[in-house]
PDB file of N, CA and C in Angstrom:
ATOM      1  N   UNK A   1      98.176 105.228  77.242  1.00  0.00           N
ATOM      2  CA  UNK A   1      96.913 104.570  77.067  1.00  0.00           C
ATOM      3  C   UNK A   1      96.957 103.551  75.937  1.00  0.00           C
ATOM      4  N   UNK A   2      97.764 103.573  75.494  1.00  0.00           N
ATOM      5  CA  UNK A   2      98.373 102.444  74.258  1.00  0.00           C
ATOM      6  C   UNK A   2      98.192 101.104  75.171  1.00  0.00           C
ATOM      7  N   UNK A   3      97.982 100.811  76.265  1.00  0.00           N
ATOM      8  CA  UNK A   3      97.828  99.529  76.966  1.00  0.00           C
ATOM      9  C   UNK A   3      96.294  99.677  77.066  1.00  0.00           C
ATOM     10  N   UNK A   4      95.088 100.145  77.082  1.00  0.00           N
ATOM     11  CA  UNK A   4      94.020 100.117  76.908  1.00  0.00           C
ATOM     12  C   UNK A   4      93.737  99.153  75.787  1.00  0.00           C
ATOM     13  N   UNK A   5      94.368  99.425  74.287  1.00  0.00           N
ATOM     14  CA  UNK A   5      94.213  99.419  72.919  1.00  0.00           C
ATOM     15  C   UNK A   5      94.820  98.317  72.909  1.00  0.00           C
ATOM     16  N   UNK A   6      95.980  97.937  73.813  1.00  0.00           N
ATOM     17  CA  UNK A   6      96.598  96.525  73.581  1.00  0.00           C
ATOM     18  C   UNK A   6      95.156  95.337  74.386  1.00  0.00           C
ATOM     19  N   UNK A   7      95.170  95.721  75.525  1.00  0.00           N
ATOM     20  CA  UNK A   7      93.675  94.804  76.204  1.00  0.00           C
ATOM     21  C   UNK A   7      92.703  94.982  75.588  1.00  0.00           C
ATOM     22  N   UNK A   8      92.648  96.107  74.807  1.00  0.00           N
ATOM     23  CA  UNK A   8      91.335  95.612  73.491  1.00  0.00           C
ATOM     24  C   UNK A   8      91.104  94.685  72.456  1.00  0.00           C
ATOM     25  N   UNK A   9      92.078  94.286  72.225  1.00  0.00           N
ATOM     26  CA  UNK A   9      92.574  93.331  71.485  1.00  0.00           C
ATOM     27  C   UNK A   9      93.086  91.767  72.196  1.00  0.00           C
ATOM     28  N   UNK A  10      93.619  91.938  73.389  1.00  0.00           N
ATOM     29  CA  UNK A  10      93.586  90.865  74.254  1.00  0.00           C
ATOM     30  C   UNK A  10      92.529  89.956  74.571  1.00  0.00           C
ATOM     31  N   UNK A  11      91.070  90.682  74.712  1.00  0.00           N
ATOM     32  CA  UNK A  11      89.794  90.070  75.024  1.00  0.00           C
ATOM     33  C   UNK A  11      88.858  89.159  73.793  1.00  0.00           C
ATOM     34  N   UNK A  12      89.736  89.538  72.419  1.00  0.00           N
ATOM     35  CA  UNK A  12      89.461  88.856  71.514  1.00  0.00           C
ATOM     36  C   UNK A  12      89.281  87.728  71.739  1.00  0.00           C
ATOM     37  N   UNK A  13      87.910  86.780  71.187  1.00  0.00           N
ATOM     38  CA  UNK A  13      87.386  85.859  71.557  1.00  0.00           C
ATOM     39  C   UNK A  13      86.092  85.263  70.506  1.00  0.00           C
ATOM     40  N   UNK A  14      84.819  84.885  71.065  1.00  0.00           N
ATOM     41  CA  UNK A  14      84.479  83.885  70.436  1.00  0.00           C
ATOM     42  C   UNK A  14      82.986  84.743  70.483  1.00  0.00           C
ATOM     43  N   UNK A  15      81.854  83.865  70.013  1.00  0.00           N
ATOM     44  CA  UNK A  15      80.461  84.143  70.083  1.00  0.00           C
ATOM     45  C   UNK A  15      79.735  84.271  71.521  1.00  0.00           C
ATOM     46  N   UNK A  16      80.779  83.329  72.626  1.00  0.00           N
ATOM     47  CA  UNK A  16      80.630  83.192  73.485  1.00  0.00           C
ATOM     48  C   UNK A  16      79.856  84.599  74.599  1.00  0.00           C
ATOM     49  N   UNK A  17      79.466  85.844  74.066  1.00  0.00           N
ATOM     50  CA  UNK A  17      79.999  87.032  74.770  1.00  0.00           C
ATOM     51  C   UNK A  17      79.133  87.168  76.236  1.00  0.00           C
ATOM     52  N   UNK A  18      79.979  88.128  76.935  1.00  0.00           N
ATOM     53  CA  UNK A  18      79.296  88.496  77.808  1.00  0.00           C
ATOM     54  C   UNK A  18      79.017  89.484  77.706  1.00  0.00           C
ATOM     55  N   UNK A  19      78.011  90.055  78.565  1.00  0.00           N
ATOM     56  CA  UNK A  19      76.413  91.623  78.388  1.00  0.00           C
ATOM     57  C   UNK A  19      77.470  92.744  78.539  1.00  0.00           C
ATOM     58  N   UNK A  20      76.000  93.720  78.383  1.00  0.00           N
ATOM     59  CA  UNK A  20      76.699  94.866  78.001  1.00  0.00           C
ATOM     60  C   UNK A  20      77.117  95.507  79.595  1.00  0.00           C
ATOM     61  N   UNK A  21      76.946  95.135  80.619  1.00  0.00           N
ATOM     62  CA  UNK A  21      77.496  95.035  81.998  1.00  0.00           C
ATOM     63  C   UNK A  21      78.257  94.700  82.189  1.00  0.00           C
ATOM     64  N   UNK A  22      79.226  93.693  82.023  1.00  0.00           N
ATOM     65  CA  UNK A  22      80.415  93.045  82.243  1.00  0.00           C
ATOM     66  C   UNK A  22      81.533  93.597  81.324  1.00  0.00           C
ATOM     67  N   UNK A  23      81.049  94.046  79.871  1.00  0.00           N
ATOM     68  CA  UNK A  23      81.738  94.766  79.304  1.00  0.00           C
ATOM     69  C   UNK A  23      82.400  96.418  79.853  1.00  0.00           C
ATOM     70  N   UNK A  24      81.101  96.917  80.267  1.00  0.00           N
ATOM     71  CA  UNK A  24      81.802  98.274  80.892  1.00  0.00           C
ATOM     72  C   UNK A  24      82.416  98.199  82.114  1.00  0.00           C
ATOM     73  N   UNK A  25      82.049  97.128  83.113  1.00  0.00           N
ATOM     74  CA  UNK A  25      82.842  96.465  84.211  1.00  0.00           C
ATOM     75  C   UNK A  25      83.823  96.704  83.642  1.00  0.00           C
ATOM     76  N   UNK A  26      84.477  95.576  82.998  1.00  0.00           N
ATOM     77  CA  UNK A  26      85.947  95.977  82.336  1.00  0.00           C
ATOM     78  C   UNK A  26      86.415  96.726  82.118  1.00  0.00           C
ATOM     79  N   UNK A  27      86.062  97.541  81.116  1.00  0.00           N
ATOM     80  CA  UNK A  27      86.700  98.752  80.758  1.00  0.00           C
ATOM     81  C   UNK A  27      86.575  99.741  81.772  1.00  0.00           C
ATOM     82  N   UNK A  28      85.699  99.566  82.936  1.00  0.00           N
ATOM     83  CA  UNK A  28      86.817 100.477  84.026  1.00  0.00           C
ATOM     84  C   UNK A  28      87.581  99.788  84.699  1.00  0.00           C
ATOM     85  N   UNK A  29      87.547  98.508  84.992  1.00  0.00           N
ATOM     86  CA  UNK A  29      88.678  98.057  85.477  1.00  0.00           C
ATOM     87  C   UNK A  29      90.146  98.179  84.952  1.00  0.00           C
ATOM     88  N   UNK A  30      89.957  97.869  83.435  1.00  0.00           N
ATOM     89  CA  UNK A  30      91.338  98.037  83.075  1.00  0.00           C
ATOM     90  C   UNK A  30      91.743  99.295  82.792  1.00  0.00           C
ATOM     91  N   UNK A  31      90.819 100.629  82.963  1.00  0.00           N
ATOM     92  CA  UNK A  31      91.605 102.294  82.312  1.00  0.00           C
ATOM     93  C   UNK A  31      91.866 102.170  84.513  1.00  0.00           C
ATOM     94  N   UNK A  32      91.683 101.731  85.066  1.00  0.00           N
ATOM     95  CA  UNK A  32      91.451 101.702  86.335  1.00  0.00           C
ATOM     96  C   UNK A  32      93.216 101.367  86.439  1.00  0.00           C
ATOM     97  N   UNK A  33      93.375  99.523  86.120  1.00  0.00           N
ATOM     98  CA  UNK A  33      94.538  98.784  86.017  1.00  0.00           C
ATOM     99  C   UNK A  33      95.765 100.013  85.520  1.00  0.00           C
ATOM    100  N   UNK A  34      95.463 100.434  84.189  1.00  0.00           N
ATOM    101  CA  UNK A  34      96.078 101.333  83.467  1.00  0.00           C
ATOM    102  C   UNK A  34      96.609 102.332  84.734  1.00  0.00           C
ATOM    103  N   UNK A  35      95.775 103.112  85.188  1.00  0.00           N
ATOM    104  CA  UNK A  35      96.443 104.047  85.859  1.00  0.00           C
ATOM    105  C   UNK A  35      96.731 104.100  86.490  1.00  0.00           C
ATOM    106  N   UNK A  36      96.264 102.728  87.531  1.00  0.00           N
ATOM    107  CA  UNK A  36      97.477 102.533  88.717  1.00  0.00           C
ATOM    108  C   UNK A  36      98.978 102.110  88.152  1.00  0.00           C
ATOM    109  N   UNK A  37      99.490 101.829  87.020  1.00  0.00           N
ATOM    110  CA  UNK A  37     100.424 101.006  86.081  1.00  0.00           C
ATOM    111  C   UNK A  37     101.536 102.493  86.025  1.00  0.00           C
ATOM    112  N   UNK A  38     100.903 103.328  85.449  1.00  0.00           N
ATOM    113  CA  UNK A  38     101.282 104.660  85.269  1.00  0.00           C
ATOM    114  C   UNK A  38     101.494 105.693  86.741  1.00  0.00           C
ATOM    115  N   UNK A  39     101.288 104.966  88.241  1.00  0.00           N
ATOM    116  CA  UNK A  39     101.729 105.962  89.118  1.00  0.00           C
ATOM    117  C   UNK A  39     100.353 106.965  89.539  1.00  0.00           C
ATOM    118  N   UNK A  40      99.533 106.787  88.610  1.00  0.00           N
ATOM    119  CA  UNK A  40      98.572 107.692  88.947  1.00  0.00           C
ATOM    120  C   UNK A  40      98.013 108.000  90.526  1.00  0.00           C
ATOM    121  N   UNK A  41      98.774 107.964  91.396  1.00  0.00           N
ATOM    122  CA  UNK A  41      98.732 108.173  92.643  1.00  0.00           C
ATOM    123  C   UNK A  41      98.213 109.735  92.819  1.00  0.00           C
ATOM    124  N   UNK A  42      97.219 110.023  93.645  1.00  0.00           N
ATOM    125  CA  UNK A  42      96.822 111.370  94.295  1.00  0.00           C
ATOM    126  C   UNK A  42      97.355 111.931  95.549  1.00  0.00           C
ATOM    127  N   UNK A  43      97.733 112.748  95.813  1.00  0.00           N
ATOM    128  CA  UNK A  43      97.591 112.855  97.559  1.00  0.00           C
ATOM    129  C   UNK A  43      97.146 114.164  98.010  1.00  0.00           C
ATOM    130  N   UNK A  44      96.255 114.211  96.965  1.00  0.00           N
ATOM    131  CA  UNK A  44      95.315 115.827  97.226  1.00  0.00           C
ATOM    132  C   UNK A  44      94.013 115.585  96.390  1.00  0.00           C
ATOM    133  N   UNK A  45      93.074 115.896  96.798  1.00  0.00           N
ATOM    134  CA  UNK A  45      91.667 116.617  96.081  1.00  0.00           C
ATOM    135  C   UNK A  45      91.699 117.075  94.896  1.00  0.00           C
ATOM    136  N   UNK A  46      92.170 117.934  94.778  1.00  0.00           N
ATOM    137  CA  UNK A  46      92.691 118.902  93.105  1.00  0.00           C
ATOM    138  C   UNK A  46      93.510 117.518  92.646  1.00  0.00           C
ATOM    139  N   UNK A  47      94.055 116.970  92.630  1.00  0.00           N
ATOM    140  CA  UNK A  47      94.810 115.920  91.791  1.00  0.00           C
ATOM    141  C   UNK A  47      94.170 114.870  91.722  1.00  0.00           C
ATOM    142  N   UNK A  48      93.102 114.053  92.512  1.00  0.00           N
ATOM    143  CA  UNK A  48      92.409 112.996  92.735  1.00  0.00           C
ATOM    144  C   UNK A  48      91.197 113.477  91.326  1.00  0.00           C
ATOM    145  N   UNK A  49      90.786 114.858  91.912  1.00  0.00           N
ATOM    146  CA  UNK A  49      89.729 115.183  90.373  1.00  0.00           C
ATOM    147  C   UNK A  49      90.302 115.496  88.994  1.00  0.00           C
ATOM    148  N   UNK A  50      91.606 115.341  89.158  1.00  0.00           N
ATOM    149  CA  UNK A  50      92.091 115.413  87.363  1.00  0.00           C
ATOM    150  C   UNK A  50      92.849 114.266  87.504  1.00  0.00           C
ATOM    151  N   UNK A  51      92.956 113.256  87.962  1.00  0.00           N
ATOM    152  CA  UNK A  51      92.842 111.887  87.482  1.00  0.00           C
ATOM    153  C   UNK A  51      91.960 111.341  87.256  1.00  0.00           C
ATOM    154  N   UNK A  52      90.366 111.540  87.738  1.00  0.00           N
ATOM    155  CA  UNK A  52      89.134 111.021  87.756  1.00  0.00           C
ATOM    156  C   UNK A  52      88.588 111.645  86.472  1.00  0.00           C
ATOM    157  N   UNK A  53      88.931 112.712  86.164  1.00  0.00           N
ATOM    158  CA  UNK A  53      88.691 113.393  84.714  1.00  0.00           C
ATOM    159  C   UNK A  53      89.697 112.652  83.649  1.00  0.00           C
ATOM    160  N   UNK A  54      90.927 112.797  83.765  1.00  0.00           N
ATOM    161  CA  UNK A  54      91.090 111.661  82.350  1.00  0.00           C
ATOM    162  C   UNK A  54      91.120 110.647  82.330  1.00  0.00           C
ATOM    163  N   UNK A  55      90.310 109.715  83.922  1.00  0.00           N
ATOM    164  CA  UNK A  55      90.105 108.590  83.295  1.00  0.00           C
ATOM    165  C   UNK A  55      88.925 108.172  82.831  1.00  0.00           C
ATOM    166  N   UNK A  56      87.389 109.649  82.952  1.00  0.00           N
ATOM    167  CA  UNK A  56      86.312 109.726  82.527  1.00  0.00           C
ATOM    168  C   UNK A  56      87.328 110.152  80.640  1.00  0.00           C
ATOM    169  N   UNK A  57      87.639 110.504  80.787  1.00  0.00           N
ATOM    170  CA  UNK A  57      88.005 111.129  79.094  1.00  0.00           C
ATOM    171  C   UNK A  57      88.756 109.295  78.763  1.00  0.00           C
ATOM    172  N   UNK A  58      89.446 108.650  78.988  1.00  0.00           N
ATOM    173  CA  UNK A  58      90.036 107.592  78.209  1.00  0.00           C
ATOM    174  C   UNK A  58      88.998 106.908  78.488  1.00  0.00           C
ATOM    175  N   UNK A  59      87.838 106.050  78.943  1.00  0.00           N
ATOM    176  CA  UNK A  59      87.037 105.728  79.380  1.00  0.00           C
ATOM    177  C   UNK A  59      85.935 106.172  77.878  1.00  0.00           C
ATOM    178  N   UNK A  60      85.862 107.350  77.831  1.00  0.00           N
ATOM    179  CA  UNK A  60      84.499 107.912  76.626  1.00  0.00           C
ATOM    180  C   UNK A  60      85.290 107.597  75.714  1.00  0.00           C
ATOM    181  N   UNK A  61      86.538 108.089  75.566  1.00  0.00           N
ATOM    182  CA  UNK A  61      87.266 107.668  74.170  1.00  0.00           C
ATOM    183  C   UNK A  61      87.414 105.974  73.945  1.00  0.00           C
ATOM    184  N   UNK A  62      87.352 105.171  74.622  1.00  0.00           N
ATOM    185  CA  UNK A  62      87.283 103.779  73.866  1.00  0.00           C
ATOM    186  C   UNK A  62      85.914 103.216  74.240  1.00  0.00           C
ATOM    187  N   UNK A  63      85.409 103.644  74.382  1.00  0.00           N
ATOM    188  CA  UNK A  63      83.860 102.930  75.353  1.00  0.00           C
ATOM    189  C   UNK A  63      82.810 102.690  73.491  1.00  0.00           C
ATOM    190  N   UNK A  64      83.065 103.267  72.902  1.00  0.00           N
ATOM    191  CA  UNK A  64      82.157 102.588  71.732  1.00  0.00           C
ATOM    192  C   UNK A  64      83.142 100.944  70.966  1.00  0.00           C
ATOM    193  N   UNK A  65      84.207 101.385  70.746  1.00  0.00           N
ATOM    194  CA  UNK A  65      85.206 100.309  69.862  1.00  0.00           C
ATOM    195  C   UNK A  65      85.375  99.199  71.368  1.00  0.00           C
ATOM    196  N   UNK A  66      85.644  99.547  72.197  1.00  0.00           N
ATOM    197  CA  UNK A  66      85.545  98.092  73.211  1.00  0.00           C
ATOM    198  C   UNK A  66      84.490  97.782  73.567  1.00  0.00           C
ATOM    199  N   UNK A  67      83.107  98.575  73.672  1.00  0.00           N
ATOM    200  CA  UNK A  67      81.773  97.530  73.552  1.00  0.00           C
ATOM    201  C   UNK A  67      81.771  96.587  72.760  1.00  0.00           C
ATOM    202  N   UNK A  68      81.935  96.911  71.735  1.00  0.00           N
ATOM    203  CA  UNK A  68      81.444  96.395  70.448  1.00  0.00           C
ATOM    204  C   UNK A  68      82.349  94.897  70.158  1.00  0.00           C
ATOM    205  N   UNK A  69      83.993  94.832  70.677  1.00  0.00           N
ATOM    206  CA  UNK A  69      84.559  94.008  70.540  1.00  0.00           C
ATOM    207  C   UNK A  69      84.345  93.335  71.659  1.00  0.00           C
ATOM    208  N   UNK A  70      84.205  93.741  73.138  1.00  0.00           N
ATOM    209  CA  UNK A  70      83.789  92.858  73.892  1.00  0.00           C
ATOM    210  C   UNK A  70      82.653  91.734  73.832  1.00  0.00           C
ATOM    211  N   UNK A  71      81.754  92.484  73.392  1.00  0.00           N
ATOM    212  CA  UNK A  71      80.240  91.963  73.413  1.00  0.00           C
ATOM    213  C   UNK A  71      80.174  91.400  72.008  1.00  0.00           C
ATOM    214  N   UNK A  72      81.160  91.476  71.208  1.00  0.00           N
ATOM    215  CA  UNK A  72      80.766  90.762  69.923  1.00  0.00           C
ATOM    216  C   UNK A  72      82.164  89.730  69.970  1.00  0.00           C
ATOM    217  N   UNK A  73      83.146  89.558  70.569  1.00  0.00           N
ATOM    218  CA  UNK A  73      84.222  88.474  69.998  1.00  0.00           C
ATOM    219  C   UNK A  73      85.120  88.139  71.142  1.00  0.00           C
ATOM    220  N   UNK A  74      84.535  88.406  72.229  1.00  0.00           N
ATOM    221  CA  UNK A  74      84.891  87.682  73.418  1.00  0.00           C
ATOM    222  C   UNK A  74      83.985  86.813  74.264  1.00  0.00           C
ATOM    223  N   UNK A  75      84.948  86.188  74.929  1.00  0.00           N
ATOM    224  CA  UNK A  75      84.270  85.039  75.853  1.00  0.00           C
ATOM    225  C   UNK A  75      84.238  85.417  77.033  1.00  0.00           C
ATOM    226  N   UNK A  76      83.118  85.477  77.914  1.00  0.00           N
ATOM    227  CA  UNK A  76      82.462  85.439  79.654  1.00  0.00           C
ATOM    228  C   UNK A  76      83.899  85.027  80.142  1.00  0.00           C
ATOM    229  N   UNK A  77      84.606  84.026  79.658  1.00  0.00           N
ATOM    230  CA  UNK A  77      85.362  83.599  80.734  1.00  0.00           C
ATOM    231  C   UNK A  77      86.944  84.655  80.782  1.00  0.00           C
ATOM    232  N   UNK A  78      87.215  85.232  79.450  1.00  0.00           N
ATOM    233  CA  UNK A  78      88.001  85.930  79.495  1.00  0.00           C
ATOM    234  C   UNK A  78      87.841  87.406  79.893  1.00  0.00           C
ATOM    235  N   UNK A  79      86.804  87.494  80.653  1.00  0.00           N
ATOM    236  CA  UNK A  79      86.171  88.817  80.817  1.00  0.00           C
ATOM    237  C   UNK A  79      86.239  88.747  82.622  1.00  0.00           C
ATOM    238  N   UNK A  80      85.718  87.747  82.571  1.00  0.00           N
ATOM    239  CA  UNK A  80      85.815  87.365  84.000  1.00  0.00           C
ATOM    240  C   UNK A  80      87.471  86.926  84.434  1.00  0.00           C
ATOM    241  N   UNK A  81      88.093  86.690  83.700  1.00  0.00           N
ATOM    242  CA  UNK A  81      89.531  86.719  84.396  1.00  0.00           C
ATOM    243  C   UNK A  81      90.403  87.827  84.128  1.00  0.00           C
ATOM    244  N   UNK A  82      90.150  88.275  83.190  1.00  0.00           N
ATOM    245  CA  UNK A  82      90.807  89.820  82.934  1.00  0.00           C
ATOM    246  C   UNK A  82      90.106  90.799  84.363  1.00  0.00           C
ATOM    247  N   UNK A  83      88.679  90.808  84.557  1.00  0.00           N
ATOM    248  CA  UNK A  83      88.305  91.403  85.973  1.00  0.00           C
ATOM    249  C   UNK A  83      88.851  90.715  87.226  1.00  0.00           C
ATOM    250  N   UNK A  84      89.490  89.507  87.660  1.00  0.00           N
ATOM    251  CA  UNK A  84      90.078  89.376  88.130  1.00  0.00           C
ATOM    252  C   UNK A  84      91.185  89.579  88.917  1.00  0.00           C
ATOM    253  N   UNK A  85      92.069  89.877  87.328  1.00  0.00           N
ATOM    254  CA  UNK A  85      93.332  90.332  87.477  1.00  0.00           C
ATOM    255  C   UNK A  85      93.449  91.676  88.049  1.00  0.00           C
ATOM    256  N   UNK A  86      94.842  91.496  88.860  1.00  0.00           N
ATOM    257  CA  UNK A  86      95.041  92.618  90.136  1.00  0.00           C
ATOM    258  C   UNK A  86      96.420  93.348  89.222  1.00  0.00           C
ATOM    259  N   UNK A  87      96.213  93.595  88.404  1.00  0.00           N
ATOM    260  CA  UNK A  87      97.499  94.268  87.294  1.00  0.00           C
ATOM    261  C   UNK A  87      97.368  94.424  86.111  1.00  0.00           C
ATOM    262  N   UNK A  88      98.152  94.725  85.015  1.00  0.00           N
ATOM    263  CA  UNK A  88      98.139  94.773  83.413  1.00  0.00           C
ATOM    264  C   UNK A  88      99.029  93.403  83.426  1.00  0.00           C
ATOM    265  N   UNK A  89     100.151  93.541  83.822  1.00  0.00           N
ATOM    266  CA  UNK A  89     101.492  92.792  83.873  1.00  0.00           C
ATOM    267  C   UNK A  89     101.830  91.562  84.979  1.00  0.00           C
ATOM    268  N   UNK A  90     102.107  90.736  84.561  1.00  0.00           N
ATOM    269  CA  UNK A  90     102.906  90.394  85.648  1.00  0.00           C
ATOM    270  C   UNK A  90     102.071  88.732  85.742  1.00  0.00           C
ATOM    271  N   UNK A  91     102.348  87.932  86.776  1.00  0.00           N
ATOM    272  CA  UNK A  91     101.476  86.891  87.280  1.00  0.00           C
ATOM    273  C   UNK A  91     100.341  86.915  86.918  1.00  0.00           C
ATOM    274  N   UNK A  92      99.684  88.019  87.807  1.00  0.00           N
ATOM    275  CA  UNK A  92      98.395  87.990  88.031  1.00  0.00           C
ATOM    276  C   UNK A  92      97.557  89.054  86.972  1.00  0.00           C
ATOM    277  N   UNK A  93      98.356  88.897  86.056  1.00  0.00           N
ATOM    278  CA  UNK A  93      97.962  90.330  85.426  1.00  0.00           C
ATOM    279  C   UNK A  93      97.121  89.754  84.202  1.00  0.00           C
ATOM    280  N   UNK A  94      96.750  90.937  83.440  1.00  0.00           N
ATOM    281  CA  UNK A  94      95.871  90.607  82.983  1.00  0.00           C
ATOM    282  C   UNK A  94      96.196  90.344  81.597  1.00  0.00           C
ATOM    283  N   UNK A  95      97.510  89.976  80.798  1.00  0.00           N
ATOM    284  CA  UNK A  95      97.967  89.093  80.143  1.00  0.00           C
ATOM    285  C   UNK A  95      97.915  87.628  80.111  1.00  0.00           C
ATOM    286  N   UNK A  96      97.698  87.255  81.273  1.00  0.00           N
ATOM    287  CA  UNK A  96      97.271  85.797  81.526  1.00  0.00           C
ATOM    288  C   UNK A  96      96.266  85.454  80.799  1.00  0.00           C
ATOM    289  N   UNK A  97      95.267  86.252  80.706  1.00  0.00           N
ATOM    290  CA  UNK A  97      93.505  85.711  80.125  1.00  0.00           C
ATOM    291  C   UNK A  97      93.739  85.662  79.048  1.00  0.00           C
ATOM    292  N   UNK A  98      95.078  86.154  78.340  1.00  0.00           N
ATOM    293  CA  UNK A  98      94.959  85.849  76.519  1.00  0.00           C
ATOM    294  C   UNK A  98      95.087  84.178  76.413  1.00  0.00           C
ATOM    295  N   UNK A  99      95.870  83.591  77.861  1.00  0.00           N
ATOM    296  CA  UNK A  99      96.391  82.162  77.695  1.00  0.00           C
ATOM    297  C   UNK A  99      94.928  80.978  78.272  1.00  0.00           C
ATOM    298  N   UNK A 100      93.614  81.862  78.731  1.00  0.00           N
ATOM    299  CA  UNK A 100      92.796  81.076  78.925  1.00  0.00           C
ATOM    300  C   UNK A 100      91.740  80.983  77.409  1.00  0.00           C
ATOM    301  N   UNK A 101      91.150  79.573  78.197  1.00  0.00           N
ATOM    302  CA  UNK A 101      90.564  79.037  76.730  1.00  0.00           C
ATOM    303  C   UNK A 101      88.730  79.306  77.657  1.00  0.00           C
TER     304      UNK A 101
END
């Protein structure tokens, strides 16, 4: 989950911010991104609900410190391309939005 904490810091930005909706958008998208990254694949019920449980637990654990940086020092537009992105890594990933202005 050390890649959560790195995209917390990725979204760093400006006065520009976007609401407190688009912020938690994100942050399930990316503990979302995160655990598809990690394999988090199910192929049972009992395993589908204890992935859905720690990603409600990493989710409560950063949900005060990434409001607060979202909605206070990022920009709409890097919020909106980080939700975009179909990865953490890669092309399309969500390293790219550190390179948008």
């Amino acid at each position: 989950m050390k890649r959560v904490a790195v995209a917390l810091l990725l979204v760093v930005g400006c006065k520009n911010g976007p609401s407190q909706d688009q912020c938690k958008q994100l942050l399930d998208h990316l503990v979302d991104l995160e655990f598809k990254k990690a394999g988090a694949g199910a192929s049972n019920d009992a395993m589908k609900q204890e992935i859905a449980k720690s990603k409600v637990a990493v989710t409560e654990a950063k949900t005060a410190e990434f409001m607060e940086i979202c909605q206070n020092k990022t920009t709409k537009s890097r919020v909106n391309c980080a939700l975009a992105a179909n990865d953490i890594d890669g092309e399309n990933g969500v390293g790219k939005c550190d390179d948008s202005k």
